[in-house]
C-alpha atoms as a PDB file:
ATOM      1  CA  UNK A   1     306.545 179.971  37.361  1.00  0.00           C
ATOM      2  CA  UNK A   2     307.948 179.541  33.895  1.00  0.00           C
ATOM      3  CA  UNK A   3     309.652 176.740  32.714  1.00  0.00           C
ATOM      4  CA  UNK A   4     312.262 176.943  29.298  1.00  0.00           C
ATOM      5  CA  UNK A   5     313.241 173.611  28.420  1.00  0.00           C
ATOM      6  CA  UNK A   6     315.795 172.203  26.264  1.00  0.00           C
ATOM      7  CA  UNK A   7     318.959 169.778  25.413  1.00  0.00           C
ATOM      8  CA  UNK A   8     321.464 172.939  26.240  1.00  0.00           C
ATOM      9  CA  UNK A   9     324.477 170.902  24.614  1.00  0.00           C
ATOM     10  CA  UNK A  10     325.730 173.570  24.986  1.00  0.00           C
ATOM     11  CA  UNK A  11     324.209 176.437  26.821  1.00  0.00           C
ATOM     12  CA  UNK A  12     324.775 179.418  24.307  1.00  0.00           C
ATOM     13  CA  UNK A  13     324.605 183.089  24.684  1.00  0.00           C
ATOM     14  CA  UNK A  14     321.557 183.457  23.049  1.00  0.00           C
ATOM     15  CA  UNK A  15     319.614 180.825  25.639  1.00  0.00           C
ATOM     16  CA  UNK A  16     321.182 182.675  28.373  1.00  0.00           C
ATOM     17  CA  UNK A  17     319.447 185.642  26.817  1.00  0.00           C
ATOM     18  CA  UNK A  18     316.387 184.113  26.933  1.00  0.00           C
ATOM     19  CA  UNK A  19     317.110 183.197  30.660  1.00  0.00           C
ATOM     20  CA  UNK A  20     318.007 186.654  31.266  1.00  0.00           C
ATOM     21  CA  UNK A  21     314.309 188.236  29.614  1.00  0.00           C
ATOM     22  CA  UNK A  22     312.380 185.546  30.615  1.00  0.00           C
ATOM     23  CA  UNK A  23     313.837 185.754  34.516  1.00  0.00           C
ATOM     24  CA  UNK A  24     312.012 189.814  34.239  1.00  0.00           C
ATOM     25  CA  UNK A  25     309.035 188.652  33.335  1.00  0.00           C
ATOM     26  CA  UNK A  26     308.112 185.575  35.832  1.00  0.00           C
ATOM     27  CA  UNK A  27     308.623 185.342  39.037  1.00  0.00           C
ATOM     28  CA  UNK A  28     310.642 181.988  38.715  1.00  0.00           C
ATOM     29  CA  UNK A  29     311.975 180.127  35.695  1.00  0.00           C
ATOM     30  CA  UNK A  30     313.760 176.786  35.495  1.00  0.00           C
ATOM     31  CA  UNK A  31     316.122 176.114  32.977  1.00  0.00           C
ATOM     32  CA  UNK A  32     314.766 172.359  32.441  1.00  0.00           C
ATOM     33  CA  UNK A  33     317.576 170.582  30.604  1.00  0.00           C
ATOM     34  CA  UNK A  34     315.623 167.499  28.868  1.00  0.00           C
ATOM     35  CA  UNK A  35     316.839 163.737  29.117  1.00  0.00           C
ATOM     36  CA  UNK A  36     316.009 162.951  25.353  1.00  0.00           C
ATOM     37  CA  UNK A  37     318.871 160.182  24.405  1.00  0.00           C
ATOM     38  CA  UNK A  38     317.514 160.963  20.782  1.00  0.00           C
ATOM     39  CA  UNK A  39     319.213 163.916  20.630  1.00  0.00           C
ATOM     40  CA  UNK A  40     322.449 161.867  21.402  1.00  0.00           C
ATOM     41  CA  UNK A  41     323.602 164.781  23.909  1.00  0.00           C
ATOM     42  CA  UNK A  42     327.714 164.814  24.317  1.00  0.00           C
ATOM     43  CA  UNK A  43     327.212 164.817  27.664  1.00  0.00           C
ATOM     44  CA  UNK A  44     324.792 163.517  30.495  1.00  0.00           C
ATOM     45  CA  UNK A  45     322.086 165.531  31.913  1.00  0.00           C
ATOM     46  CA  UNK A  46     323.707 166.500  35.119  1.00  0.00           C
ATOM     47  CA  UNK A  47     327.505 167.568  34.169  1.00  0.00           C
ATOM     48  CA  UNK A  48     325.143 169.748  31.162  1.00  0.00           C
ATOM     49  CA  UNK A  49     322.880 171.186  34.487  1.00  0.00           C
ATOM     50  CA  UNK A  50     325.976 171.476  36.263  1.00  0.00           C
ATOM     51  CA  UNK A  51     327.898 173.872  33.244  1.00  0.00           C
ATOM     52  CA  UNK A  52     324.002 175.447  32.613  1.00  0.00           C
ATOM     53  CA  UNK A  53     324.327 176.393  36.343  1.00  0.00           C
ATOM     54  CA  UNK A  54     327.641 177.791  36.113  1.00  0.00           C
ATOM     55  CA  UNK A  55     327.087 180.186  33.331  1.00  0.00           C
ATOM     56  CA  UNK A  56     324.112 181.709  35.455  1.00  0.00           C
ATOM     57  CA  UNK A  57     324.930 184.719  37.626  1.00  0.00           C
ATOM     58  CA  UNK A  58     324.415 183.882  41.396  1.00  0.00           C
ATOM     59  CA  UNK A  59     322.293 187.191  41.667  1.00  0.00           C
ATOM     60  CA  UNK A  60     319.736 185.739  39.436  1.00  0.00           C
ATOM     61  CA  UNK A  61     317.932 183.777  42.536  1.00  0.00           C
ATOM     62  CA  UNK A  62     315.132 183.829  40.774  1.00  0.00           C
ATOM     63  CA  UNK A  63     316.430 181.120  38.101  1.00  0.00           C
ATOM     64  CA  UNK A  64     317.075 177.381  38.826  1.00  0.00           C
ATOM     65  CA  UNK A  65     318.444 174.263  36.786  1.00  0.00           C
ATOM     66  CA  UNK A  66     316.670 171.351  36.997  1.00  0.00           C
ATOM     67  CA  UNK A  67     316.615 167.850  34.425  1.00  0.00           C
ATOM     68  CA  UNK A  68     313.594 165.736  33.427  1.00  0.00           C
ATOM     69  CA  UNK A  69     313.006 162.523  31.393  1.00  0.00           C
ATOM     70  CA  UNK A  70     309.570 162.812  29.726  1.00  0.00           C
ATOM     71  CA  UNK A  71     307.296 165.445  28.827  1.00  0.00           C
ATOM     72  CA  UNK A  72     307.759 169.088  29.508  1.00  0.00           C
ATOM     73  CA  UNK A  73     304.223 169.466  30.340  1.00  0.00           C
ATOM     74  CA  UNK A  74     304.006 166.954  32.585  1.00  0.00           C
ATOM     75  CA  UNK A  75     306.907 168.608  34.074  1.00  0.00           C
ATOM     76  CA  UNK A  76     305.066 171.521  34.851  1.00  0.00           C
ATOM     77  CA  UNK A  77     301.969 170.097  36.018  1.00  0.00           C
ATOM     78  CA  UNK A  78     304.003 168.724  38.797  1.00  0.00           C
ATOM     79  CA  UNK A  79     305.888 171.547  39.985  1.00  0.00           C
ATOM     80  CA  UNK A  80     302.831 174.024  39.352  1.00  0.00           C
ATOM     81  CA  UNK A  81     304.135 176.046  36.243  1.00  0.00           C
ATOM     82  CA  UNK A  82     301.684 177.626  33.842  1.00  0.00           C
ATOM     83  CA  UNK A  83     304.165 178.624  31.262  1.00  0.00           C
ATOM     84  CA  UNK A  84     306.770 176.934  28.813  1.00  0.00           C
ATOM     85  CA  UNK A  85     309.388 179.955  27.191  1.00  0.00           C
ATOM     86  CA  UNK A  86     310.502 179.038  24.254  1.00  0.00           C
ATOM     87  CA  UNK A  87     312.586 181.171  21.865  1.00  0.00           C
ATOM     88  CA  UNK A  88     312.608 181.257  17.900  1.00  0.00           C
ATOM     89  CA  UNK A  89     315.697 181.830  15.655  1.00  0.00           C
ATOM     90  CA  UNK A  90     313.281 182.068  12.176  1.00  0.00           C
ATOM     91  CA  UNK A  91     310.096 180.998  10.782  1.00  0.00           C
ATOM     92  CA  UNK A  92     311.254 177.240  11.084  1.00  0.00           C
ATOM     93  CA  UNK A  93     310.968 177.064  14.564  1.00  0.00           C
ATOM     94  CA  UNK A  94     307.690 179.074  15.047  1.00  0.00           C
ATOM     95  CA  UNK A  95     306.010 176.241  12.463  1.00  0.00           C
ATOM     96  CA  UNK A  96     307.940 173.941  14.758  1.00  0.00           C
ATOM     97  CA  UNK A  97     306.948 175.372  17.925  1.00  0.00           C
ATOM     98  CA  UNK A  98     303.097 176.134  17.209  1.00  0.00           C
ATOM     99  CA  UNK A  99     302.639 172.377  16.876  1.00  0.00           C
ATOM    100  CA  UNK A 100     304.107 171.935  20.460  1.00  0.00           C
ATOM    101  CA  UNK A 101     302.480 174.777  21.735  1.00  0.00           C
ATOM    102  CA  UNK A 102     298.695 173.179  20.621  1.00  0.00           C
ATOM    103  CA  UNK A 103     299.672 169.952  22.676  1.00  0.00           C
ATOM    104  CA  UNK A 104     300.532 172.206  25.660  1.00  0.00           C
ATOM    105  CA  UNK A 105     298.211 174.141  25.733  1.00  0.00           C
ATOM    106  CA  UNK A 106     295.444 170.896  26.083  1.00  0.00           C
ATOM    107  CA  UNK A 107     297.595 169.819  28.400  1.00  0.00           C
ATOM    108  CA  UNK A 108     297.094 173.074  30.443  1.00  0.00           C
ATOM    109  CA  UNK A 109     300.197 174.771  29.875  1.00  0.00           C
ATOM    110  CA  UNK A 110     300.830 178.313  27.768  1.00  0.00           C
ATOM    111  CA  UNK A 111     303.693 178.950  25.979  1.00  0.00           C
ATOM    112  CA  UNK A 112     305.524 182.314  25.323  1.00  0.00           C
ATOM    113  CA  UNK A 113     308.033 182.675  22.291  1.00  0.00           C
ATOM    114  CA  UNK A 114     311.013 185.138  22.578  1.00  0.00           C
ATOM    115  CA  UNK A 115     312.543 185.674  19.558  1.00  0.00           C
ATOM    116  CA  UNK A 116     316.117 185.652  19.567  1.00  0.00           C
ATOM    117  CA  UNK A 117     318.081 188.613  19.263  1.00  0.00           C
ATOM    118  CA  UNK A 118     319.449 189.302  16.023  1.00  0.00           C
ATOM    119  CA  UNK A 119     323.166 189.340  16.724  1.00  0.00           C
ATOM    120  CA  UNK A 120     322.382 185.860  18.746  1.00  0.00           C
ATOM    121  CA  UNK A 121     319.991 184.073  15.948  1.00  0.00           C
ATOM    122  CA  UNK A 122     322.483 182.654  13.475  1.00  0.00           C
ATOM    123  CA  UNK A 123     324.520 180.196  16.782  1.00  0.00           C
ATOM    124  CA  UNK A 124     322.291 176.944  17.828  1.00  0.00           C
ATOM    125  CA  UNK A 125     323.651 174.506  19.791  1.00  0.00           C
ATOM    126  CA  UNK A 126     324.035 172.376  16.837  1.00  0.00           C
ATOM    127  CA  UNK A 127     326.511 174.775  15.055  1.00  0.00           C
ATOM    128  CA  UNK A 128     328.216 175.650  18.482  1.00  0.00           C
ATOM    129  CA  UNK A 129     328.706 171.441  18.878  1.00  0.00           C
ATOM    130  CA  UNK A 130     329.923 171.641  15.362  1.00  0.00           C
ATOM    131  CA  UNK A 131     332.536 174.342  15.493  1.00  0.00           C
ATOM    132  CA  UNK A 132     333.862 172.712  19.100  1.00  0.00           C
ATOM    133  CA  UNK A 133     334.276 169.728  17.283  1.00  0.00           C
ATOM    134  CA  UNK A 134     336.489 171.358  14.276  1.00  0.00           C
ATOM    135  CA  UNK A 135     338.214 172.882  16.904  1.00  0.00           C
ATOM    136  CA  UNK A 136     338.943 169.615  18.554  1.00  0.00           C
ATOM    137  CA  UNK A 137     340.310 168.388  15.915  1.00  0.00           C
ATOM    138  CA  UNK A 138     341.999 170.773  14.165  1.00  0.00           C
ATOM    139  CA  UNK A 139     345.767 169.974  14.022  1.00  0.00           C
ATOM    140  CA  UNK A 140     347.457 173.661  15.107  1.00  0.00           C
ATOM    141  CA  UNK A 141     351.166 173.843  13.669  1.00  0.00           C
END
């Protein structure tokens, strides 16, 4: 089983990309939306799993949504998964990501980086949040 973690706020097409590769190569992945109130997430954890959920075809059986408050690894320990999936945008996040991947991997957990499809690379979450937000609050004549 693979877990791919994350805030998801909001799920974009490229994570459901990742979903959608990583779902082909393991025999079960969880979409593990993280509790982090750090991140200051617009919404809570469950209405996020519950949209996460939604966006997921029903054919893909193979793929659940879950939410945890603490470390990913410990996460996995717990429900028996080997591998974190992670994806990368640009050479940022692997320098990012190796870090996390070294405290994983002593905790007994691998980690596999997909990177993101071109096309998909330049929209995080971050800029998705952003452009809802203009578009909130743009006044339309």
């Amino acid at each position: 089983m693979a877990v791919y973690p994350g805030t998801f706020d909001p799920f974009t097409p490229g994570h459901r990309d990742l979903v959608a590769r990583a779902r082909v190569m393991f025999d079960r992945v969880v979409v593990l939306l993280a509790v982090n109130a750090d991140k200051r997430p617009t919404t809570e954890a469950t209405a996020r799993a519950a949209r996460v959920r939604a966006e997921l075809p029903a054919a893909w059986g193979n793929v659940e949504v879950d939410t945890w408050a603490g470390l990913t690894a410990a996460y996995c320990v717990r429900r028996g998964a080997t591998v974190i999936v992670r994806g990368l945008r640009s050479a940022a996040d692997l320098r990012q990501e190796h870090q996390l991947a070294g405290m994983n991997a002593h905790l007994g957990v691998q980690t596999v980086w997909l990177p993101a499809r071109p096309q998909l690379a330049a929209t995080s979450s971050t800029v998705a949040r952003a452009y809802r937000s203009a578009q909130v609050g743009a006044v339309r004549p």
